[in-house]
Protein backbone atom coordinates (compact mmCIF):
# COMPACT_ATOMS: atom_id res chain seq x y z
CA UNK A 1 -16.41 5.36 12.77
CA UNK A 2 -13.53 2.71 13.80
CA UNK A 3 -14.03 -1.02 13.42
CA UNK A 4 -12.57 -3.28 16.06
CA UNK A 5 -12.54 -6.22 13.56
CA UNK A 6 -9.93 -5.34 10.77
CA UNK A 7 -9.31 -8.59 9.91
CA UNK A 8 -13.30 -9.97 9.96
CA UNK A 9 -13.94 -6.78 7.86
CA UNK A 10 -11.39 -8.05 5.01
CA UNK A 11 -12.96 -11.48 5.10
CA UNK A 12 -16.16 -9.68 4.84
CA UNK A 13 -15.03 -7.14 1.93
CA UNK A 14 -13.57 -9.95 0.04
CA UNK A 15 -16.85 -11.97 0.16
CA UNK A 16 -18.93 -8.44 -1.21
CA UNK A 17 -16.11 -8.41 -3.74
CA UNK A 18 -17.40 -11.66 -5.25
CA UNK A 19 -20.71 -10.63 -5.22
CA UNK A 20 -21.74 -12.20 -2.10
CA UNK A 21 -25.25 -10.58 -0.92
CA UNK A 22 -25.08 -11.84 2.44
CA UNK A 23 -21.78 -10.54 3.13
CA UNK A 24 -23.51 -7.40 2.56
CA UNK A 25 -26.23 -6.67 3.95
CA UNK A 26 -23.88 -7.93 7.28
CA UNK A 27 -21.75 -4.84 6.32
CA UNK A 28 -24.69 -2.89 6.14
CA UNK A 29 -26.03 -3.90 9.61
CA UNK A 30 -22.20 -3.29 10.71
CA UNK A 31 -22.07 0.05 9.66
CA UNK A 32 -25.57 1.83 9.19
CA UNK A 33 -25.34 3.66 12.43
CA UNK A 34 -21.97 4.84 12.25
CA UNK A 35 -22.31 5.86 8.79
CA UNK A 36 -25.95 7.82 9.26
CA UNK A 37 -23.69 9.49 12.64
CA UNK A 38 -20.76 10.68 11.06
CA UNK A 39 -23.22 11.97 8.09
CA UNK A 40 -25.81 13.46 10.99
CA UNK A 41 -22.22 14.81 12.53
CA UNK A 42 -21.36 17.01 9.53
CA UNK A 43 -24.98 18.01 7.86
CA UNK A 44 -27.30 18.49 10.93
CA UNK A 45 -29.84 16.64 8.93
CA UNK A 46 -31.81 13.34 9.22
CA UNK A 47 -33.08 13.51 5.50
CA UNK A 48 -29.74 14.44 4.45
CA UNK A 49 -28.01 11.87 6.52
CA UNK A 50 -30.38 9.29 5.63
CA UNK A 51 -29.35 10.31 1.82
CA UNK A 52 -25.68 9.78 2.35
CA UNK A 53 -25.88 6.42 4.38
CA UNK A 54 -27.96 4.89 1.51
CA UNK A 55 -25.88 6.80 -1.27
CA UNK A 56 -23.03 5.23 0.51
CA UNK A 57 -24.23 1.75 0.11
CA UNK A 58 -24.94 1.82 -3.48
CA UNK A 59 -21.58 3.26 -3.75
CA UNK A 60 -20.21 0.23 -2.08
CA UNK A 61 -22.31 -1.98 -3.76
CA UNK A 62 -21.86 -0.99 -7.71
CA UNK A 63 -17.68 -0.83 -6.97
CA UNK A 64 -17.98 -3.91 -4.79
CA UNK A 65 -15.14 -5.41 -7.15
CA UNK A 66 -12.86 -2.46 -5.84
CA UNK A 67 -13.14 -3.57 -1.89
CA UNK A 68 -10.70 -6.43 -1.65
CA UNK A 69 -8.08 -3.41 -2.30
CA UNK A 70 -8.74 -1.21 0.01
CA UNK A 71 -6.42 -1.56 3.19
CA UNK A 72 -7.65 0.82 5.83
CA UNK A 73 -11.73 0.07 5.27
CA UNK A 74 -12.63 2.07 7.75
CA UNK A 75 -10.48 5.50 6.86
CA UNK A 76 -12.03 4.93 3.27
CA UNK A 77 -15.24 4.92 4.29
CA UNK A 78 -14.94 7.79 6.34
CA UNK A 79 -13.61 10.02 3.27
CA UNK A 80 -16.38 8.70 1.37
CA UNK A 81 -19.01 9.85 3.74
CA UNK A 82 -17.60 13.02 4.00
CA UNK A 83 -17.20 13.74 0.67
CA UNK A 84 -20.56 12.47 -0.21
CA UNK A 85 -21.66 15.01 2.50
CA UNK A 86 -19.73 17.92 0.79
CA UNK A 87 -21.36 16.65 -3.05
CA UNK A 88 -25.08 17.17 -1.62
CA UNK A 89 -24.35 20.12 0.87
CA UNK A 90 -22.70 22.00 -2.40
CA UNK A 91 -25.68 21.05 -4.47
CA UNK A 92 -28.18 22.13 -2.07
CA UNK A 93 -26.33 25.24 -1.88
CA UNK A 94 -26.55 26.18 -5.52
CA UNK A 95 -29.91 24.88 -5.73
CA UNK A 96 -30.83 27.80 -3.04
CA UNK A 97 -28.82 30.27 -5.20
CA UNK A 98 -31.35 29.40 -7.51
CA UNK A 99 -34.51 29.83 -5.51
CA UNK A 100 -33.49 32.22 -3.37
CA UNK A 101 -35.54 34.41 -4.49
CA UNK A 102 -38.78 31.85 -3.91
CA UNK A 103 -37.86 30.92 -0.68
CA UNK A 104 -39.61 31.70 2.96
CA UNK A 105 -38.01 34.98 2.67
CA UNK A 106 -39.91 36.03 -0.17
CA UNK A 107 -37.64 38.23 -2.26
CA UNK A 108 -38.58 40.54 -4.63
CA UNK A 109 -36.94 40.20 -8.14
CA UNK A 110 -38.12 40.10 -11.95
CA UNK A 111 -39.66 37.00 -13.67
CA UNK A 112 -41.45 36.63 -9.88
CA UNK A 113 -44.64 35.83 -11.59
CA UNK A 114 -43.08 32.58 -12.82
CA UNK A 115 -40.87 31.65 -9.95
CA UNK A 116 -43.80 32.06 -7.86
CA UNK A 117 -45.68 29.39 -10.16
CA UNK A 118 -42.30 27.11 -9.77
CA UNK A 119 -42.16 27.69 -6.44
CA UNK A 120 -45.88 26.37 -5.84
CA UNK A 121 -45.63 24.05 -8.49
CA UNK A 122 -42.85 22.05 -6.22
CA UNK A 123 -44.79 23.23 -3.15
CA UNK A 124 -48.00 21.09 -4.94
CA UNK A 125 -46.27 18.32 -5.87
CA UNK A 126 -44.38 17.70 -2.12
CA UNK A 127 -47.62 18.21 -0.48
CA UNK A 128 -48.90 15.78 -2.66
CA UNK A 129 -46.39 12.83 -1.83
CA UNK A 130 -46.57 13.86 1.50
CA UNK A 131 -50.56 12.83 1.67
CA UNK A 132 -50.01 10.11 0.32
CA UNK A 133 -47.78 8.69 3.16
CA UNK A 134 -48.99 5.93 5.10
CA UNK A 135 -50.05 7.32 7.98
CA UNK A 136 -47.22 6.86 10.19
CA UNK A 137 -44.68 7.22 7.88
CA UNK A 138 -46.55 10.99 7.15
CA UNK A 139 -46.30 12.13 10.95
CA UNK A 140 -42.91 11.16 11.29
CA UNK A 141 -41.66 12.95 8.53
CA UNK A 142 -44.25 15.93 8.99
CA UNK A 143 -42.45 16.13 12.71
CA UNK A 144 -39.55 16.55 11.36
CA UNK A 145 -39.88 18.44 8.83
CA UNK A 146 -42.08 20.76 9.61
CA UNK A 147 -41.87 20.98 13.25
CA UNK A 148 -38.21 20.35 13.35
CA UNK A 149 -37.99 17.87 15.74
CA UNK A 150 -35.11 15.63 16.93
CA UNK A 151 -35.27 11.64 16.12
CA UNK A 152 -35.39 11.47 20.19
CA UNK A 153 -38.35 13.83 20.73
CA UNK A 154 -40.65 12.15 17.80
CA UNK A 155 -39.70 8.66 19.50
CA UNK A 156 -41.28 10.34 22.84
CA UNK A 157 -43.96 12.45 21.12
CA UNK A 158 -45.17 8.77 19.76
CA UNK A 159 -44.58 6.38 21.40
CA UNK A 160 -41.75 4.65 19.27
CA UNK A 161 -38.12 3.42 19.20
CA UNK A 162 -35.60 6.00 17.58
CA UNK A 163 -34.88 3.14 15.14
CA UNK A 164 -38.57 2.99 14.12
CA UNK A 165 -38.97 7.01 13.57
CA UNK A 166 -35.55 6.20 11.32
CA UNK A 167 -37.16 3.82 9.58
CA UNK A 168 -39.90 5.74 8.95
CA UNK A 169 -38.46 8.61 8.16
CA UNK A 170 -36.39 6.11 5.58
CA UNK A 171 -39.48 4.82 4.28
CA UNK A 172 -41.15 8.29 3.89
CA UNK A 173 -37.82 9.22 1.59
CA UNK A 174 -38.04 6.47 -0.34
CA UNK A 175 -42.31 6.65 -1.29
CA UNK A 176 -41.04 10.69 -1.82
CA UNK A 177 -38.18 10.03 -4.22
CA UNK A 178 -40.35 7.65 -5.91
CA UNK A 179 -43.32 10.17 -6.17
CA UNK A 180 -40.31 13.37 -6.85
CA UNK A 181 -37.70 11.87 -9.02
CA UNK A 182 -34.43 12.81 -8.86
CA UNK A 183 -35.39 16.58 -7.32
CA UNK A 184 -36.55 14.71 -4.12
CA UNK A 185 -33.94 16.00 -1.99
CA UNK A 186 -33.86 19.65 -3.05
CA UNK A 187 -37.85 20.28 -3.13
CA UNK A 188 -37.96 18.88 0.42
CA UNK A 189 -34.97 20.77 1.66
CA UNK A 190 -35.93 24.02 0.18
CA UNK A 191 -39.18 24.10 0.24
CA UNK A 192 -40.47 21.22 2.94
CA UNK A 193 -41.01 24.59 5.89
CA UNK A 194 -43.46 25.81 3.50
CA UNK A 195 -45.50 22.70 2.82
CA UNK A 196 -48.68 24.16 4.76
CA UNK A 197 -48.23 27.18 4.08
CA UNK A 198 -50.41 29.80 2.55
């Protein structure tokens, strides 16, 4: 995730630092690929990736004040992408400590009766986001989800750019966190493979 401009990129950082909004949304066409790669690199996920590269720019955003003293951009931004990585992979892993039990794998254990009723209460309330999708925006992310496919075979399944499935998996995320709240990523994580089922 190297930068060949080190110098541009501290003329650049010191113009976010001042607030400049311009200056920033050219970082954010700068480095949008490379960070949603690195992110892709170490989760295996799209949603997850696309959750870390916008994470990542509020983060740079809301500290903006900080970036004029930061020497090594690029090495800084890679620790913060991977430790953004680690906060959500650790929090999806005790969130599935939690549901384990309500997962695909249907476990038996006591109190079922109500973690059944979670389970299809988050089920319900996903499948209900999801319908409301625009229409392209809901295949994309039903490919994907559901069907597990790649960013490269959706882009040949319809038709589109990789850079428009992105965006419309982005845009799917967005209406879905909007619709979810702040449980968005862990009800489609954990329980997205069961959306039609049953």
């Amino acid at each position: 995730m190297s930068s060949s401009g080190t110098h541009d990129n501290s003329k650049l950082l010191s113009l976010i630092a001042s607030g400049n909004e311009v200056a920033f949304h050219q970082l954010y066409r700068l480095y949008h690929q490379r960070i949603y790669s690195f992110a892709f690199f170490l989760t295996s996920s799209d949603i997850l990736a696309e959750e870390v590269t916008q994470e990542i720019f509020i983060k740079i955003w809301n500290h903006r004040t900080e970036l004029s003293e930061i020497k090594i951009f690029d090495a800084w931004l890679k620790t913060l992408v991977r430790n953004q990585c680690y906060t959500f992979l650790n929090r999806l892993a005790k969130e599935r400590l939690v549901f384990q039990n309500i997962n695909a794998q249907g476990v038996e254990v006591s109190n079922s009766t109500e973690e059944k009723f979670i389970s299809e209460e988050y089920i319900f309330l996903l499948r209900q986001a999801v319908s409301r999708l625009p229409e392209q925006q809901r295949k994309v992310f039903l490919f994907s989800r559901i069907d597990g496919m790649k960013l490269d075979e959706i882009a040949v399944k319809m038709g589109l750019s990789i850079n428009t499935v992105k965006s419309h998996i982005k845009a799917a995320l967005k209406n879905i966190r909007l619709a979810l709240g702040s449980q968005a990523l862990i009800i489609i994580t954990i329980f997205g493979k069961n959306l039609f089922k049953g």
